[in-house]
PDB file of N, CA and C in Angstrom:
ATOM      1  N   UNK A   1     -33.554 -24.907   9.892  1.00  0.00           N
ATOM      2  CA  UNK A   1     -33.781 -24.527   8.518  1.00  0.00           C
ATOM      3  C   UNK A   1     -33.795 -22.988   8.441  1.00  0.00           C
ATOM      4  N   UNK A   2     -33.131 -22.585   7.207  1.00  0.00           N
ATOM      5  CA  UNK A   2     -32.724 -20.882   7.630  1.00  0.00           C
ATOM      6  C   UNK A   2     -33.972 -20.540   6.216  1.00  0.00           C
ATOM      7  N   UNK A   3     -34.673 -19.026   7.129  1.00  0.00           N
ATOM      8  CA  UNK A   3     -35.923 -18.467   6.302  1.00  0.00           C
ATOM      9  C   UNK A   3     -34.992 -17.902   5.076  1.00  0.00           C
ATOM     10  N   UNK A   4     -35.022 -17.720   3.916  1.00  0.00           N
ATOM     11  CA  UNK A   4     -34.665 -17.391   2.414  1.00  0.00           C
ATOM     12  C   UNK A   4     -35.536 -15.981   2.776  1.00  0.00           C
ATOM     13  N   UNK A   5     -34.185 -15.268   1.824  1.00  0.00           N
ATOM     14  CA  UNK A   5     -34.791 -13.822   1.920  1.00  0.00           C
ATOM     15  C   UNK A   5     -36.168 -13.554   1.543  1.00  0.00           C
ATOM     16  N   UNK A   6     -36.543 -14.147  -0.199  1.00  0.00           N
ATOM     17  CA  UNK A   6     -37.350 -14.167  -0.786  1.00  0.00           C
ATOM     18  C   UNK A   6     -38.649 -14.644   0.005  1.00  0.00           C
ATOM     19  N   UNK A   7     -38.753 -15.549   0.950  1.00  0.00           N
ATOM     20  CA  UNK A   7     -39.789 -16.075   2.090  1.00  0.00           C
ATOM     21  C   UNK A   7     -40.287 -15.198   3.063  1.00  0.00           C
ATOM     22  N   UNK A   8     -39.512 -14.292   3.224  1.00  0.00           N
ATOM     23  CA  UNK A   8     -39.701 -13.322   4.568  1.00  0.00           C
ATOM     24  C   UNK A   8     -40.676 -11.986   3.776  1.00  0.00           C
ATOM     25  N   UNK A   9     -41.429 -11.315   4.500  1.00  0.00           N
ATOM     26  CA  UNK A   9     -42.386 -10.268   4.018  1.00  0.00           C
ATOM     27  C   UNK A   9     -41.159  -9.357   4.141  1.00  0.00           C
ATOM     28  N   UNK A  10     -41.973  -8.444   2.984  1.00  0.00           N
ATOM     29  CA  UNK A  10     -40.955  -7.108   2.853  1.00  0.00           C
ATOM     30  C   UNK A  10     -41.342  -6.289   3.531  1.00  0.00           C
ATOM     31  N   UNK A  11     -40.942  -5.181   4.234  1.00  0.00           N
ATOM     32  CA  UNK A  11     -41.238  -4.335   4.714  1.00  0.00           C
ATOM     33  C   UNK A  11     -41.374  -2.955   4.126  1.00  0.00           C
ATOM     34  N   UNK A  12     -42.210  -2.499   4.670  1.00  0.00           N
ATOM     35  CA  UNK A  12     -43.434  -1.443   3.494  1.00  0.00           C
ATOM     36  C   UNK A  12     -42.711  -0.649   3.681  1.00  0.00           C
ATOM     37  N   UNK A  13     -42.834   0.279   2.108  1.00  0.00           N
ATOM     38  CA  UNK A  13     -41.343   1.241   2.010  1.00  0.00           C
ATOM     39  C   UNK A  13     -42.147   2.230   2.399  1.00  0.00           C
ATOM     40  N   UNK A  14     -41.108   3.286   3.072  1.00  0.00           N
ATOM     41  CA  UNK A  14     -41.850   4.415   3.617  1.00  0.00           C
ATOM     42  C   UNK A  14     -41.067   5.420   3.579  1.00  0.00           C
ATOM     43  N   UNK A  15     -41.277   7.107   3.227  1.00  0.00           N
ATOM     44  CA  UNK A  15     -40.274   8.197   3.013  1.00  0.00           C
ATOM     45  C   UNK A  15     -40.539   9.188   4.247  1.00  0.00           C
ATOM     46  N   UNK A  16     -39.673   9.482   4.580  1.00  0.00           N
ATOM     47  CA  UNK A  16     -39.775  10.595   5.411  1.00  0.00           C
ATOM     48  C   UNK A  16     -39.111  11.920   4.740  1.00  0.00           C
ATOM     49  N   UNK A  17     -40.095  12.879   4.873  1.00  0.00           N
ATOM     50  CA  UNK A  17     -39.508  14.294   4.135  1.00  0.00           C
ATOM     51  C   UNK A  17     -37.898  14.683   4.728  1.00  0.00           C
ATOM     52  N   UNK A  18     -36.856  14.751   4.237  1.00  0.00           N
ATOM     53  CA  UNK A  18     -35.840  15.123   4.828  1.00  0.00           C
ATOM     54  C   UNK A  18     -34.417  14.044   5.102  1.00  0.00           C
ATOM     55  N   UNK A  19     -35.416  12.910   4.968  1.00  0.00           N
ATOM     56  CA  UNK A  19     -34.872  11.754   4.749  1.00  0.00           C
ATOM     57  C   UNK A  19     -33.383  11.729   4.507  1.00  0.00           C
ATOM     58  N   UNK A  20     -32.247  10.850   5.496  1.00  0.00           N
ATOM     59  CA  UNK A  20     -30.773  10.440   4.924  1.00  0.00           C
ATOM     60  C   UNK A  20     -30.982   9.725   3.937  1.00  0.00           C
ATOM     61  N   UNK A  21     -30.713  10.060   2.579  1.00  0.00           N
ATOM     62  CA  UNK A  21     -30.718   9.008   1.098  1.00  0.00           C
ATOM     63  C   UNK A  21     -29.499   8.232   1.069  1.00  0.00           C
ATOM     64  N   UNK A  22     -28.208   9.063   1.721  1.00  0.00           N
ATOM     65  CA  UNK A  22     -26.687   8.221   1.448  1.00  0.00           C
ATOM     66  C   UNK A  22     -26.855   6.856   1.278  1.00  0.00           C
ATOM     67  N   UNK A  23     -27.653   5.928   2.532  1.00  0.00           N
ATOM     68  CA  UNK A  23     -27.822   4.872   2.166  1.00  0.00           C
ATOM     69  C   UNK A  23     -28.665   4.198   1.846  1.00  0.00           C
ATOM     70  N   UNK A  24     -29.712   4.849   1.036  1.00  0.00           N
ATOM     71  CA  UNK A  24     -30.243   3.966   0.105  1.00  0.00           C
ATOM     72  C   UNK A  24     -29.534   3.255  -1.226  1.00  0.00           C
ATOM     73  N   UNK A  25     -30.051   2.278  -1.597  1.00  0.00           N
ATOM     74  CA  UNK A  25     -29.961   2.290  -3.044  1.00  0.00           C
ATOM     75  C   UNK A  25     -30.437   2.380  -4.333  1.00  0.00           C
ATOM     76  N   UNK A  26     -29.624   2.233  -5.019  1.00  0.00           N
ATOM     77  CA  UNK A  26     -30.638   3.153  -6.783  1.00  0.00           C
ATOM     78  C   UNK A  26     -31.760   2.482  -6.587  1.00  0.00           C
ATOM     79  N   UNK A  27     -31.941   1.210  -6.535  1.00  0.00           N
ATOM     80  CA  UNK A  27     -33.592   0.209  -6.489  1.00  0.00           C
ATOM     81  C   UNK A  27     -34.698   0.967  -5.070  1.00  0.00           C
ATOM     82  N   UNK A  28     -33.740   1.408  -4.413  1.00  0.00           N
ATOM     83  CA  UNK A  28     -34.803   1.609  -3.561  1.00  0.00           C
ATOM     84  C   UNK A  28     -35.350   3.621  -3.456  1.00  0.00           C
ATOM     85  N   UNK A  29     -34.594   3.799  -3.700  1.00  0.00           N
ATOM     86  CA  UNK A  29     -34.773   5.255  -4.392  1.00  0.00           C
ATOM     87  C   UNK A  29     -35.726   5.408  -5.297  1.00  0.00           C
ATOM     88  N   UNK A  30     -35.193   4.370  -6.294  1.00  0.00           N
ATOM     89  CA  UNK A  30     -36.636   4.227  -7.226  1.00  0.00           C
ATOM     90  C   UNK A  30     -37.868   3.958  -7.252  1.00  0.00           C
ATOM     91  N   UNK A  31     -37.696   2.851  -5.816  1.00  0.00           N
ATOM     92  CA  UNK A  31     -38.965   2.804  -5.525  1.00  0.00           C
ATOM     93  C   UNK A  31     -39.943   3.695  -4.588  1.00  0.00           C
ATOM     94  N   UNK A  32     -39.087   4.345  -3.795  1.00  0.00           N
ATOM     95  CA  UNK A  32     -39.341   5.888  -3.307  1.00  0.00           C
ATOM     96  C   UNK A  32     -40.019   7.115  -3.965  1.00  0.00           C
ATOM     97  N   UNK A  33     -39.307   7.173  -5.245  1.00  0.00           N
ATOM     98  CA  UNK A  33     -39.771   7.869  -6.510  1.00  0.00           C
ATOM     99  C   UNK A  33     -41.503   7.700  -7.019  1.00  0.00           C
ATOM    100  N   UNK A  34     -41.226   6.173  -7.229  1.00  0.00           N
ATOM    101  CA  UNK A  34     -42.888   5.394  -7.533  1.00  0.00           C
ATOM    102  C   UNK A  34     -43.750   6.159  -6.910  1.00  0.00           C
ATOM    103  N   UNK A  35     -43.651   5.444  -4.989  1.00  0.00           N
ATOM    104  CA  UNK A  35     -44.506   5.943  -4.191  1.00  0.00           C
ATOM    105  C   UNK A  35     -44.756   7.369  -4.162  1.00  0.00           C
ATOM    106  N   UNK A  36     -43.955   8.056  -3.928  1.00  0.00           N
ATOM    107  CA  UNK A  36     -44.054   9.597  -3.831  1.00  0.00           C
ATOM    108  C   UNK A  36     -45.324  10.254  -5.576  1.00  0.00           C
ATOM    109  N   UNK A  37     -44.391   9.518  -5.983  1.00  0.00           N
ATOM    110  CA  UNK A  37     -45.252  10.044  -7.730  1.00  0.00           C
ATOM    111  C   UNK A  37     -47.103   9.593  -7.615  1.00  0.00           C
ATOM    112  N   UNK A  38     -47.222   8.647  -7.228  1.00  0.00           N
ATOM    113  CA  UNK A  38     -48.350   7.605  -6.784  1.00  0.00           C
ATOM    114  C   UNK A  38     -49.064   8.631  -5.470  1.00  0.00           C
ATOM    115  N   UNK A  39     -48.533   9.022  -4.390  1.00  0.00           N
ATOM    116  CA  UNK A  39     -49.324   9.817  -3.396  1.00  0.00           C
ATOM    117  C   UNK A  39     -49.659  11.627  -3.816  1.00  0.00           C
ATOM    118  N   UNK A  40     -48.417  11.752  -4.991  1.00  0.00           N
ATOM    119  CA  UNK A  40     -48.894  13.150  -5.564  1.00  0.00           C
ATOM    120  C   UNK A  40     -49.863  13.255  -6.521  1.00  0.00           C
ATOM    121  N   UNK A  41     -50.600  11.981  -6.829  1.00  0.00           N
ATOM    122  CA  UNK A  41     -51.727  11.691  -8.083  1.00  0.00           C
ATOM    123  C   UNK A  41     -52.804  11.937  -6.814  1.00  0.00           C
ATOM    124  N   UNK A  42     -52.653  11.131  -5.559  1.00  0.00           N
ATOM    125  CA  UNK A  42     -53.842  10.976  -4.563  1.00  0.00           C
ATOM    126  C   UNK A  42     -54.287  12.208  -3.947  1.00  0.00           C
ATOM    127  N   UNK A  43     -53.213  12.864  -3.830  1.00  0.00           N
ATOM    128  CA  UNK A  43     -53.597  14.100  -3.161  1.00  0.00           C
ATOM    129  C   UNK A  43     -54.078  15.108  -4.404  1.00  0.00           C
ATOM    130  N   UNK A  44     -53.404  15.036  -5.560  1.00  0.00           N
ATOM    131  CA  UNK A  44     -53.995  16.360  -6.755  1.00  0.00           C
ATOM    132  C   UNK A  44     -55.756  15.551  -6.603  1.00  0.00           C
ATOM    133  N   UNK A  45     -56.074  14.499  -6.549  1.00  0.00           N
ATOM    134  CA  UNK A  45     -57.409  14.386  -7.187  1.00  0.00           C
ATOM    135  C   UNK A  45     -58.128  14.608  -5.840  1.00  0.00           C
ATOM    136  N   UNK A  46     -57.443  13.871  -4.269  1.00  0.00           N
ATOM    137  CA  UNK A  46     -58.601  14.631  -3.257  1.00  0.00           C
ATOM    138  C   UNK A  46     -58.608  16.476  -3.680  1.00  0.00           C
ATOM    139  N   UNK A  47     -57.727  17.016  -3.673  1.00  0.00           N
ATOM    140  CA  UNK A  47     -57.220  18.170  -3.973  1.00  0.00           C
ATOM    141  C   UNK A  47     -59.064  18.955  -4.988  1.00  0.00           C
ATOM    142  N   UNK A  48     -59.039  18.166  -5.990  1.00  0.00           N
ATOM    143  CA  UNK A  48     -59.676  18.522  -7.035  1.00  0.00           C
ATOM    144  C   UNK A  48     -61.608  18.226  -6.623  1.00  0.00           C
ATOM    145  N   UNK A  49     -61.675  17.278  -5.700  1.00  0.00           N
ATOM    146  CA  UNK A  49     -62.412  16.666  -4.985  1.00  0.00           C
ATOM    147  C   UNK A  49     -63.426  17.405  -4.210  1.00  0.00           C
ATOM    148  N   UNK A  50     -62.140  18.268  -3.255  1.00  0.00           N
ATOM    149  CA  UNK A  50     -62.550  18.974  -2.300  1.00  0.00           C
ATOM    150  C   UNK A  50     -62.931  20.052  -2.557  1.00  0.00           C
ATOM    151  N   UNK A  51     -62.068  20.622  -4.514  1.00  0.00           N
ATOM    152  CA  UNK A  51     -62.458  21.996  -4.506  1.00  0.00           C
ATOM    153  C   UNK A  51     -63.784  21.854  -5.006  1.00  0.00           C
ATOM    154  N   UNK A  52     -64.335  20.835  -6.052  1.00  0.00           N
ATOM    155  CA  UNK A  52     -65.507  21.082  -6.382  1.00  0.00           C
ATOM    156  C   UNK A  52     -66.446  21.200  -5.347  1.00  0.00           C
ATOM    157  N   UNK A  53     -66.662  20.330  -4.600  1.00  0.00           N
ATOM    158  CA  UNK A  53     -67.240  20.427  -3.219  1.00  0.00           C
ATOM    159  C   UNK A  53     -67.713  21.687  -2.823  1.00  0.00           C
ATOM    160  N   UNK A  54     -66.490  22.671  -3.055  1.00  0.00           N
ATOM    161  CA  UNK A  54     -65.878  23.934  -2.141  1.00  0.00           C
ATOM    162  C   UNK A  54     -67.023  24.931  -3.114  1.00  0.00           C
ATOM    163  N   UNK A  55     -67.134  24.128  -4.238  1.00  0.00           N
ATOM    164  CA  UNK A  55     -66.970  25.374  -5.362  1.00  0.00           C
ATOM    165  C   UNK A  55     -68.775  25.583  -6.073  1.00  0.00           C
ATOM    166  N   UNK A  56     -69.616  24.235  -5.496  1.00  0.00           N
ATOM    167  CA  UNK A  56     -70.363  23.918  -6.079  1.00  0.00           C
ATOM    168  C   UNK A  56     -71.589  24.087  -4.745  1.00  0.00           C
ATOM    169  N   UNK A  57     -71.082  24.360  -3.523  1.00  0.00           N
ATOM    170  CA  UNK A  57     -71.910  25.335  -1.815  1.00  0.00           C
ATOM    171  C   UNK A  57     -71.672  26.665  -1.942  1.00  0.00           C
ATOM    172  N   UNK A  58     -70.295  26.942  -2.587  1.00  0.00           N
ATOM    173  CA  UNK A  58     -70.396  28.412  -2.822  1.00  0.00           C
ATOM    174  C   UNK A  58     -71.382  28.529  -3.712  1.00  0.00           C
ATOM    175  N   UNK A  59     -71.477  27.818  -4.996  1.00  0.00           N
ATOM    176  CA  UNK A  59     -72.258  28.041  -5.741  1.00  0.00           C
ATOM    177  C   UNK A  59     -74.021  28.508  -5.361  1.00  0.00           C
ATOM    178  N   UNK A  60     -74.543  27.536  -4.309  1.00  0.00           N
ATOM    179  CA  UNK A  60     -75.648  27.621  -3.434  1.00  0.00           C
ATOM    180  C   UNK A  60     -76.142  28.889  -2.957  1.00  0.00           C
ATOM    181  N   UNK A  61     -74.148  29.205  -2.147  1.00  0.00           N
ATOM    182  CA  UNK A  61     -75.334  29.994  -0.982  1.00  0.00           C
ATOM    183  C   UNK A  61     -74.884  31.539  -1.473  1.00  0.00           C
ATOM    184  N   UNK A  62     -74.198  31.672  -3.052  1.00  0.00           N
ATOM    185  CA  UNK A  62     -74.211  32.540  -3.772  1.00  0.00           C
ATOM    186  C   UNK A  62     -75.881  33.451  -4.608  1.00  0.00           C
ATOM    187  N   UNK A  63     -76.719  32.090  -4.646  1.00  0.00           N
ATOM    188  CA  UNK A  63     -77.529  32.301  -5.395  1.00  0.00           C
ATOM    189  C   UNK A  63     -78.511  33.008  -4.603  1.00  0.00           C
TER     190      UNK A  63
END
């Protein structure tokens, strides 16, 4: 009995900076796009996270 594509797990999309795109395709590009857009939300808010952190010990050992 042959496994159906749809049956088999997908394999987790993953980008590498620098990445050959030639052979991707538009669907998967796009979904490249997603992720990337999705990890630049994660990092602006650790980003924002860390500065208060940063910003609120300065504040401390200012006083």
């Amino acid at each position: 009995m042959a496994i159906e594509d749809d049956d088999r797990p997908r394999k987790k999309i993953s980008h590498e900076i620098g990445q050959d795109l030639s052979l991707l395709s538009v669907e998967e590009l796009t979904e490249r796009i997603a992720l990337l857009k999705s990890e630049i939300v994660r990092l602006e808010e650790a980003a924002t996270k860390k500065r208060a952190s940063r910003d609120a010990a300065n504040s401390v050992f200012k006083s």
